[in-house]
C-alpha atoms as a PDB file:
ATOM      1  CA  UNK A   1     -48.155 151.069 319.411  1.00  0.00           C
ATOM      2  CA  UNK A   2     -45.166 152.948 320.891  1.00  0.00           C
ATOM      3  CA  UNK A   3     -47.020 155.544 321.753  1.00  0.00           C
ATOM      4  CA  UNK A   4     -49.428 153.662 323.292  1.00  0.00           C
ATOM      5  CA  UNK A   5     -47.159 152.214 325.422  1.00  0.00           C
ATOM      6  CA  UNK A   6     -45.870 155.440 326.555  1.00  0.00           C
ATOM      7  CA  UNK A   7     -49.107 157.164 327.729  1.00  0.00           C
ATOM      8  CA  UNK A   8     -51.099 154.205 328.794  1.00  0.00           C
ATOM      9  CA  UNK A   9     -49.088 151.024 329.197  1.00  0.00           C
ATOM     10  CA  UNK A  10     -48.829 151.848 333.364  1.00  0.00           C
ATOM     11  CA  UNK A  11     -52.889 151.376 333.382  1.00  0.00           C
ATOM     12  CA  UNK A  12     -51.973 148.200 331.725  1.00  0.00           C
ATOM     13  CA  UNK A  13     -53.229 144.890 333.207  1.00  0.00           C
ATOM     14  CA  UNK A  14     -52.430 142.387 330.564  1.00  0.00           C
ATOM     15  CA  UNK A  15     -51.361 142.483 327.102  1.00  0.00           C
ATOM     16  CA  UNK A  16     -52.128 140.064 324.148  1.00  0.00           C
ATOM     17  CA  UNK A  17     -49.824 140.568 321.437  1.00  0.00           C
ATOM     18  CA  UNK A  18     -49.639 139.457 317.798  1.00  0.00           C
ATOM     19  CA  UNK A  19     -45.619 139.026 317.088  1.00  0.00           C
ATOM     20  CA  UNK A  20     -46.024 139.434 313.572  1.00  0.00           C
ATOM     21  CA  UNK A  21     -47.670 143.567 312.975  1.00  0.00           C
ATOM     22  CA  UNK A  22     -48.356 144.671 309.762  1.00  0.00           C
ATOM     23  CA  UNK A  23     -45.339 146.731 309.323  1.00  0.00           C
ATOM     24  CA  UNK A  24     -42.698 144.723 311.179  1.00  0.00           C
ATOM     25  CA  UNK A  25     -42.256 142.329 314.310  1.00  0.00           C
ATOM     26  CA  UNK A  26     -43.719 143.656 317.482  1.00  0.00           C
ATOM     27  CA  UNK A  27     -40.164 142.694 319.335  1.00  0.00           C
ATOM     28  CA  UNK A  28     -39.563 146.393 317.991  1.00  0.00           C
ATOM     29  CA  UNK A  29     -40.815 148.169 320.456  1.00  0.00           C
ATOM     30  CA  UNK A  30     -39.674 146.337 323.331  1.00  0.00           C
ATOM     31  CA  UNK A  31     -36.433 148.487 321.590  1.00  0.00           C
ATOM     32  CA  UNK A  32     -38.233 151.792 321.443  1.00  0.00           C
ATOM     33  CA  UNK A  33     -39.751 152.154 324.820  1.00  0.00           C
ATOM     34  CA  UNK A  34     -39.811 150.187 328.450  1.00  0.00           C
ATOM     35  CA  UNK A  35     -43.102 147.632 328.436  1.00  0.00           C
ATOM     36  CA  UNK A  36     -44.011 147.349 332.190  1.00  0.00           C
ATOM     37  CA  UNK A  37     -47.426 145.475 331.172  1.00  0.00           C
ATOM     38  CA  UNK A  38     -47.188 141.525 331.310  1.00  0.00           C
ATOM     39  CA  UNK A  39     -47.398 140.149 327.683  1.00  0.00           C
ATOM     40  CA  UNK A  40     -48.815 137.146 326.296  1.00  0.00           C
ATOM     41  CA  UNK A  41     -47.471 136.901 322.728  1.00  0.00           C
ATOM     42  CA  UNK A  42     -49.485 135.390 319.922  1.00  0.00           C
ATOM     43  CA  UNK A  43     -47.879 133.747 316.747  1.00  0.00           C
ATOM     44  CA  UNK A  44     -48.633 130.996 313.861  1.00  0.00           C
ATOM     45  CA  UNK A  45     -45.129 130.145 314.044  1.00  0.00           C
ATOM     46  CA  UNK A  46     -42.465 129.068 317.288  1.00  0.00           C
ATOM     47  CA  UNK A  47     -39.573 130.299 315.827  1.00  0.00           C
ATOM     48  CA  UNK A  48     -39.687 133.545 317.898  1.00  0.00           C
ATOM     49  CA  UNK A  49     -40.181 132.084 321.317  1.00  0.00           C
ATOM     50  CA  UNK A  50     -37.018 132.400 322.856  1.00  0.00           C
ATOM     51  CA  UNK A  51     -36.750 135.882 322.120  1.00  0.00           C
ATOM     52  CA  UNK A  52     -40.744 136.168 323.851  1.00  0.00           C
ATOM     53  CA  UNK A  53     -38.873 134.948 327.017  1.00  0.00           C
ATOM     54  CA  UNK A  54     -35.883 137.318 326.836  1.00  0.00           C
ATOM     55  CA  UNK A  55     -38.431 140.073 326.820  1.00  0.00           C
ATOM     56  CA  UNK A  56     -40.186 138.903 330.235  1.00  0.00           C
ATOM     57  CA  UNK A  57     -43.562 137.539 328.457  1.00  0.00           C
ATOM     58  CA  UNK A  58     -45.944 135.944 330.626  1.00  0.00           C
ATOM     59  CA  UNK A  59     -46.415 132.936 328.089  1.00  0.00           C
ATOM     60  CA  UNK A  60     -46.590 132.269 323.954  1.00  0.00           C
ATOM     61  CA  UNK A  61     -49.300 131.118 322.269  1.00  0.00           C
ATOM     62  CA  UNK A  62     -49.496 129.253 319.177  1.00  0.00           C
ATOM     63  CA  UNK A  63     -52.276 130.058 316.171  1.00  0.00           C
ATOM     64  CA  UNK A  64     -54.666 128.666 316.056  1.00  0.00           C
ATOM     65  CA  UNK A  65     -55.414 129.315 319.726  1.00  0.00           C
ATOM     66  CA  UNK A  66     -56.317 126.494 321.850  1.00  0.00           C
ATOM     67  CA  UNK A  67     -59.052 127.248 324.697  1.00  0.00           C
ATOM     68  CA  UNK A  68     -56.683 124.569 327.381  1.00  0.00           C
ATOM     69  CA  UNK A  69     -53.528 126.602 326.549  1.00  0.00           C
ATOM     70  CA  UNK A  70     -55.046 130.377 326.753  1.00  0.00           C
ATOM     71  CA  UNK A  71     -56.449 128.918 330.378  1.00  0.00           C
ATOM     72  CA  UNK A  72     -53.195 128.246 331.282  1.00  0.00           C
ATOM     73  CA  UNK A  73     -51.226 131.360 330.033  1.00  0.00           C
ATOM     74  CA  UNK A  74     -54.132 133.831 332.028  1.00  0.00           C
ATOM     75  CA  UNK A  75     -54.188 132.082 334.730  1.00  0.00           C
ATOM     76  CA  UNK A  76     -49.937 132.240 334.907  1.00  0.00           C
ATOM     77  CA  UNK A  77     -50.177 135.486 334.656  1.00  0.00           C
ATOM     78  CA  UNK A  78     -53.055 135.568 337.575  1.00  0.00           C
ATOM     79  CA  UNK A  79     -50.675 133.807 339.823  1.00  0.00           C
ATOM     80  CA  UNK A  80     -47.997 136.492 339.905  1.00  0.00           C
ATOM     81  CA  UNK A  81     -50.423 139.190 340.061  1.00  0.00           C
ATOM     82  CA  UNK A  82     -51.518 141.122 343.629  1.00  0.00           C
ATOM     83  CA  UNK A  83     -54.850 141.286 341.245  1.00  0.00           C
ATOM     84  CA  UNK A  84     -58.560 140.160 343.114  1.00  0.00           C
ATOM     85  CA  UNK A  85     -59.001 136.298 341.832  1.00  0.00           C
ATOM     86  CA  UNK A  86     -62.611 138.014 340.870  1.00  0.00           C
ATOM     87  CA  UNK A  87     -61.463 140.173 338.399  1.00  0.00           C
ATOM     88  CA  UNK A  88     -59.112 138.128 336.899  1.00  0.00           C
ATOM     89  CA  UNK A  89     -62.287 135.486 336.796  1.00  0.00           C
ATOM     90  CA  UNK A  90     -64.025 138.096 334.985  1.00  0.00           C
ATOM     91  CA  UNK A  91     -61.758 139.092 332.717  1.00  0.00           C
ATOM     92  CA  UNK A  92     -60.882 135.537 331.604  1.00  0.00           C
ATOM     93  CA  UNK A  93     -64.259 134.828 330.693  1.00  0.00           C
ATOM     94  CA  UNK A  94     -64.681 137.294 327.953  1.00  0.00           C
ATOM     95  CA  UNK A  95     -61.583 136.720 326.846  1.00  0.00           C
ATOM     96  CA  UNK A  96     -62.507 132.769 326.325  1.00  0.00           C
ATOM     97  CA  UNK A  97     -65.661 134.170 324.630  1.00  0.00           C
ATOM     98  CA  UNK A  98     -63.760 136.197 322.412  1.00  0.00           C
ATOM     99  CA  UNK A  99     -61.641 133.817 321.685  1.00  0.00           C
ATOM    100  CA  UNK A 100     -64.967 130.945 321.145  1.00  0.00           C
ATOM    101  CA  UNK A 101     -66.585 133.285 318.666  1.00  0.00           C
ATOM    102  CA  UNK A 102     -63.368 133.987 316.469  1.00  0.00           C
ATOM    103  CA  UNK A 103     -63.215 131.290 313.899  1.00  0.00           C
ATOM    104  CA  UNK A 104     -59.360 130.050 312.782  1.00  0.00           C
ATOM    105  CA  UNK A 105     -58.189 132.062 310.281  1.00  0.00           C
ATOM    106  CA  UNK A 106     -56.904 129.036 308.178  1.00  0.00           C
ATOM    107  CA  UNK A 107     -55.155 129.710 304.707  1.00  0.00           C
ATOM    108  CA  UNK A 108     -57.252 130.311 301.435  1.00  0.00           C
ATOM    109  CA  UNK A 109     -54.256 129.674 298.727  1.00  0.00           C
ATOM    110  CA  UNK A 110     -51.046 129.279 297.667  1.00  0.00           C
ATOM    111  CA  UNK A 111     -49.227 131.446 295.224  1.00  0.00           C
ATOM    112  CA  UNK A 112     -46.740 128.981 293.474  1.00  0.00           C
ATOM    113  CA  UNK A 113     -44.077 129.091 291.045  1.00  0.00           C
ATOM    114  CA  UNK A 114     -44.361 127.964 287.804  1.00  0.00           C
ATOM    115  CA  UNK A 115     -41.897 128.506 284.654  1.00  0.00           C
ATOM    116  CA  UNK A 116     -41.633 132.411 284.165  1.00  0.00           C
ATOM    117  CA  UNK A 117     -44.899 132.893 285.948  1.00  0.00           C
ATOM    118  CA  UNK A 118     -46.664 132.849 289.380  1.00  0.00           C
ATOM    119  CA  UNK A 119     -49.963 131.451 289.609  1.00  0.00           C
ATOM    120  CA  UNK A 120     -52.618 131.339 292.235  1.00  0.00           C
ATOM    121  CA  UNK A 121     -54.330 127.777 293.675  1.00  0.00           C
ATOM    122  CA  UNK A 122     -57.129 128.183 295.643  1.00  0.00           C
ATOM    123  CA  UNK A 123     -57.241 125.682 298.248  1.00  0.00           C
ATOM    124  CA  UNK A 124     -60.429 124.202 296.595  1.00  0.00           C
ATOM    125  CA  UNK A 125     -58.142 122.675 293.782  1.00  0.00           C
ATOM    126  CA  UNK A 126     -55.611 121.366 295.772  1.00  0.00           C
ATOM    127  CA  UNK A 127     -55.623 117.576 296.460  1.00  0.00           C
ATOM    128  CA  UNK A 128     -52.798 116.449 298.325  1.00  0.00           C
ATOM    129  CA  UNK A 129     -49.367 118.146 299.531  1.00  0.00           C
ATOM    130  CA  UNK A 130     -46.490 115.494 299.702  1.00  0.00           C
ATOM    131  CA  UNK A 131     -42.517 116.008 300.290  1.00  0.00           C
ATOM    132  CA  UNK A 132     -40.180 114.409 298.405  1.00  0.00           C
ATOM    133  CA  UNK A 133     -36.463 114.643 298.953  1.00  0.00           C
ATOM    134  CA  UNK A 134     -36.733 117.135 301.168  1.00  0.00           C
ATOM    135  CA  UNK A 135     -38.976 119.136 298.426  1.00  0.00           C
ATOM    136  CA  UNK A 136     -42.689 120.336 299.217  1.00  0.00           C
ATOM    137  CA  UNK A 137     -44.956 119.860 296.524  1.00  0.00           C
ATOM    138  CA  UNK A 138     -48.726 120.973 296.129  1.00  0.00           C
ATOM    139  CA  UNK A 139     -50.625 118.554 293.853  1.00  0.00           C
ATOM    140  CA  UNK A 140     -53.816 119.670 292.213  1.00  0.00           C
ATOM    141  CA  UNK A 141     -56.843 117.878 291.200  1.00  0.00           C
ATOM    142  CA  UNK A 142     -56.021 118.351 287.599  1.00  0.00           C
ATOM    143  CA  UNK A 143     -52.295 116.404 288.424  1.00  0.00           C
ATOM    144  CA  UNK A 144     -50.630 119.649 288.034  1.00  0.00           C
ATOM    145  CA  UNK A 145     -47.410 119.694 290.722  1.00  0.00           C
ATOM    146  CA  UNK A 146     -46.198 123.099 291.754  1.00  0.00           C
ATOM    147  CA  UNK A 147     -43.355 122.932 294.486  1.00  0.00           C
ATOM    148  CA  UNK A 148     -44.064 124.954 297.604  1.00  0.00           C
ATOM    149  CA  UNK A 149     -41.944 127.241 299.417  1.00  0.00           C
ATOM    150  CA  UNK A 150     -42.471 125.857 303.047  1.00  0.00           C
ATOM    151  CA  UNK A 151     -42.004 122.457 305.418  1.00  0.00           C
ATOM    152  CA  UNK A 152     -44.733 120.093 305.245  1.00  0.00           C
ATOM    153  CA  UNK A 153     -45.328 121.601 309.155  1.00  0.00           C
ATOM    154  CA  UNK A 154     -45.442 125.180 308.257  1.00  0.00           C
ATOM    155  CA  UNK A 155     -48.050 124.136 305.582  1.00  0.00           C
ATOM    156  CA  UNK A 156     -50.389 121.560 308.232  1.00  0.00           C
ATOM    157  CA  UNK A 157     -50.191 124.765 310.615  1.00  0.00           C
ATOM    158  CA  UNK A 158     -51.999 126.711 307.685  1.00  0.00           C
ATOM    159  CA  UNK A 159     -54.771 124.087 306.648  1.00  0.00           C
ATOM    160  CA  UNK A 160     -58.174 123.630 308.251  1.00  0.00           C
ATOM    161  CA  UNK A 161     -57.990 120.312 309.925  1.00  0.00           C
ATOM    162  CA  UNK A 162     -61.681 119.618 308.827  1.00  0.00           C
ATOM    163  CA  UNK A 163     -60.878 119.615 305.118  1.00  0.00           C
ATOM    164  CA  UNK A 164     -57.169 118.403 305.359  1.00  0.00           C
ATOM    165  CA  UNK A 165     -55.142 115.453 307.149  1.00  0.00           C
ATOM    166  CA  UNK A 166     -51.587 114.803 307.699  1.00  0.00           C
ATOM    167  CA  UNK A 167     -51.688 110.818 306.694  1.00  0.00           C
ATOM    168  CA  UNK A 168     -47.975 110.493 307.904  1.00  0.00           C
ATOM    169  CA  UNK A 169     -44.653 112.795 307.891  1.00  0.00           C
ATOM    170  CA  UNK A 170     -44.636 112.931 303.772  1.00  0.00           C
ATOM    171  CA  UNK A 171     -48.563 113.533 302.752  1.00  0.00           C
ATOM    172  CA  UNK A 172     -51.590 115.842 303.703  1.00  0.00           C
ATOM    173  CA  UNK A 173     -54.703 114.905 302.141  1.00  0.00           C
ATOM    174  CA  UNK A 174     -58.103 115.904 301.159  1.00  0.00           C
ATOM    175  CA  UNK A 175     -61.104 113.215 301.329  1.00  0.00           C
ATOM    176  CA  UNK A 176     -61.469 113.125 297.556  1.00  0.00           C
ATOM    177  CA  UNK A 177     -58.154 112.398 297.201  1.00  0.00           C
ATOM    178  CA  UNK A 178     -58.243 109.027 299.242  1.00  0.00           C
ATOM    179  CA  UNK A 179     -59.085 107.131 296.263  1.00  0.00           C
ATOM    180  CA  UNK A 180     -58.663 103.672 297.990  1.00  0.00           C
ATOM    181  CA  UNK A 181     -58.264 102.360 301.773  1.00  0.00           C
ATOM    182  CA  UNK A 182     -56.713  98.976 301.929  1.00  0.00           C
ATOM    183  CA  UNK A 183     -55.998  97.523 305.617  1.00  0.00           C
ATOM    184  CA  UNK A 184     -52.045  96.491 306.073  1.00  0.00           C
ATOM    185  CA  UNK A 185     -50.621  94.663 308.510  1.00  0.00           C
ATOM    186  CA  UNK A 186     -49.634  95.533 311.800  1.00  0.00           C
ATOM    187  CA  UNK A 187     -52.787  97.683 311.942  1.00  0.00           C
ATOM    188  CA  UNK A 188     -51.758  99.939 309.415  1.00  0.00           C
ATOM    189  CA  UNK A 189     -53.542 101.587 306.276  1.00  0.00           C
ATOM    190  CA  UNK A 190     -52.553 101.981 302.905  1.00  0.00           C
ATOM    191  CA  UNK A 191     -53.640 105.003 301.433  1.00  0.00           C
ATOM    192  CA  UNK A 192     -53.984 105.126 297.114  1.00  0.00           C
ATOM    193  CA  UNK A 193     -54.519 108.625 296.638  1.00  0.00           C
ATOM    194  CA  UNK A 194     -55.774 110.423 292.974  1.00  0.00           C
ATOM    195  CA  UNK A 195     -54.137 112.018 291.466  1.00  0.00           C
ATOM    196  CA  UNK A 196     -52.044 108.596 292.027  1.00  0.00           C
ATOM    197  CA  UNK A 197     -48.274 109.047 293.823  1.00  0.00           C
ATOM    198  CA  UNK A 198     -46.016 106.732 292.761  1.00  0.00           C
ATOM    199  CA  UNK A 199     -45.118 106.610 296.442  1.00  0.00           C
ATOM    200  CA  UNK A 200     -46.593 103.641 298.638  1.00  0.00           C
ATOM    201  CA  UNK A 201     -48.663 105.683 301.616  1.00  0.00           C
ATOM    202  CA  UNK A 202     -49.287 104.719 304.756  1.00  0.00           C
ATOM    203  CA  UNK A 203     -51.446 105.499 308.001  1.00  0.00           C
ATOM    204  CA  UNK A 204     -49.817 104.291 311.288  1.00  0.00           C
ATOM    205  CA  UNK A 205     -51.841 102.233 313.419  1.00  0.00           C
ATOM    206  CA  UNK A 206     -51.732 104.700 316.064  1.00  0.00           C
ATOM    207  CA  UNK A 207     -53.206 107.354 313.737  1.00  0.00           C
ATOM    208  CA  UNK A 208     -55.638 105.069 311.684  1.00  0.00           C
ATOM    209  CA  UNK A 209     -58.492 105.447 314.384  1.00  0.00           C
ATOM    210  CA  UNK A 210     -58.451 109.189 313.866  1.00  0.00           C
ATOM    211  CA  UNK A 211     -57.783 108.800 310.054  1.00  0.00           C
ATOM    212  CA  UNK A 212     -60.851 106.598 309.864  1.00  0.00           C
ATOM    213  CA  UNK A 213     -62.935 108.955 312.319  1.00  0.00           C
ATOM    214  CA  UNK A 214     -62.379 112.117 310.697  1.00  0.00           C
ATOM    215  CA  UNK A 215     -63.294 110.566 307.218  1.00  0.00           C
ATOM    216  CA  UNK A 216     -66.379 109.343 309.125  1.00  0.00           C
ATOM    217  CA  UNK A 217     -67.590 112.366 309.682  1.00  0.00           C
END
């Protein structure tokens, strides 16, 4: 990629970046050679965006892409470019049918602790994640906890929103785990999950219409 920057990043109109590179953080070689092309960095994770900005990127975009926010970081960069408004037209449309065709790359399994072992859980088996005392834990269908290595909003990042649903700030769920749907006061839900939690759950009223909705579908 250094290289490539060397001998071709002047013919550069625009570059989409991926922070994260297979064999290290792309802020590396921002360190190894001058980058005159505007960048829009990619990432599943914000942690890095201040140090995006300190390396004069056009904008950073969070994974899984959305279509509004892409608009908005091409056509940023369109506004401090001497660029035709036709090219840049042209340009973003394939890059919003690129971006259309690629499906989410959304995460297939966990590799968890447990005793002197690691073992595997495919996302298939996994019913519920809930935090407890700070603690993530993965729940399987079988009632097996494992504790998992990452927030409860690193993990919703990772999970296909069609198949999983963050109920409230402590659980993510899977339909078949909603075992029972009882309406509460205020407008609220309470959620009996299986494996059972010992835990009362709730659904806010403000997110009970979605709740309800996507288990409609």
């Amino acid at each position: 990629a250094v290289q490539l920057f060397r001998t071709a990043g002047a013919n550069t109109d625009l570059v989409f970046m991926d922070i994260q590179l297979a064999d290290g953080l792309s802020f590396e070689i921002f360190e190894k050679t001058t980058v005159t092309a505007p960048v829009i960095f990619t990432t599943a994770y914000d942690e890095y965006a201040l140090k995006a900005f300190k390396v004069n990127a056009v904008d950073y975009l969070l994974k899984p892409i959305d279509r509004m926010e892409l608009m908005l970081a091409v056509e940023k960069f369109r506004k401090a470019q001497p660029t035709s408004v036709e090219s840049i037209s042209n340009d973003l449309a394939m890059i919003l049918k690129s971006v259309a065709e690629q499906k989410p790359a959304y995460r297939q399994r966990f590799l968890v602790n447990w005793r002197e072992e690691f073992v595997p859980v495919s996302i298939a088996d996994v019913a519920y994640f809930v935090t407890e005392s700070g603690i993530s834990w993965l729940v399987r269908s079988d009632s097996k906890r494992f504790v998992v290595d990452e927030t409860m909003e690193e993990i919703a990042a990772q999970l296909d929103p069609g198949i999983f649903f963050r109920l409230n700030r402590q659980v993510i769920a899977r339909p078949e785990a909603i075992k029972q749907i009882h309406k509460h006061f205020n407008g609220k839900l309470k959620i009996t999950l299986h494996p059972n939690l010992t835990e009362e759950v709730f659904v806010s009223r403000d997110t009970a219409p979605e709740f309800r909705a996507w288990l409609n579908r």
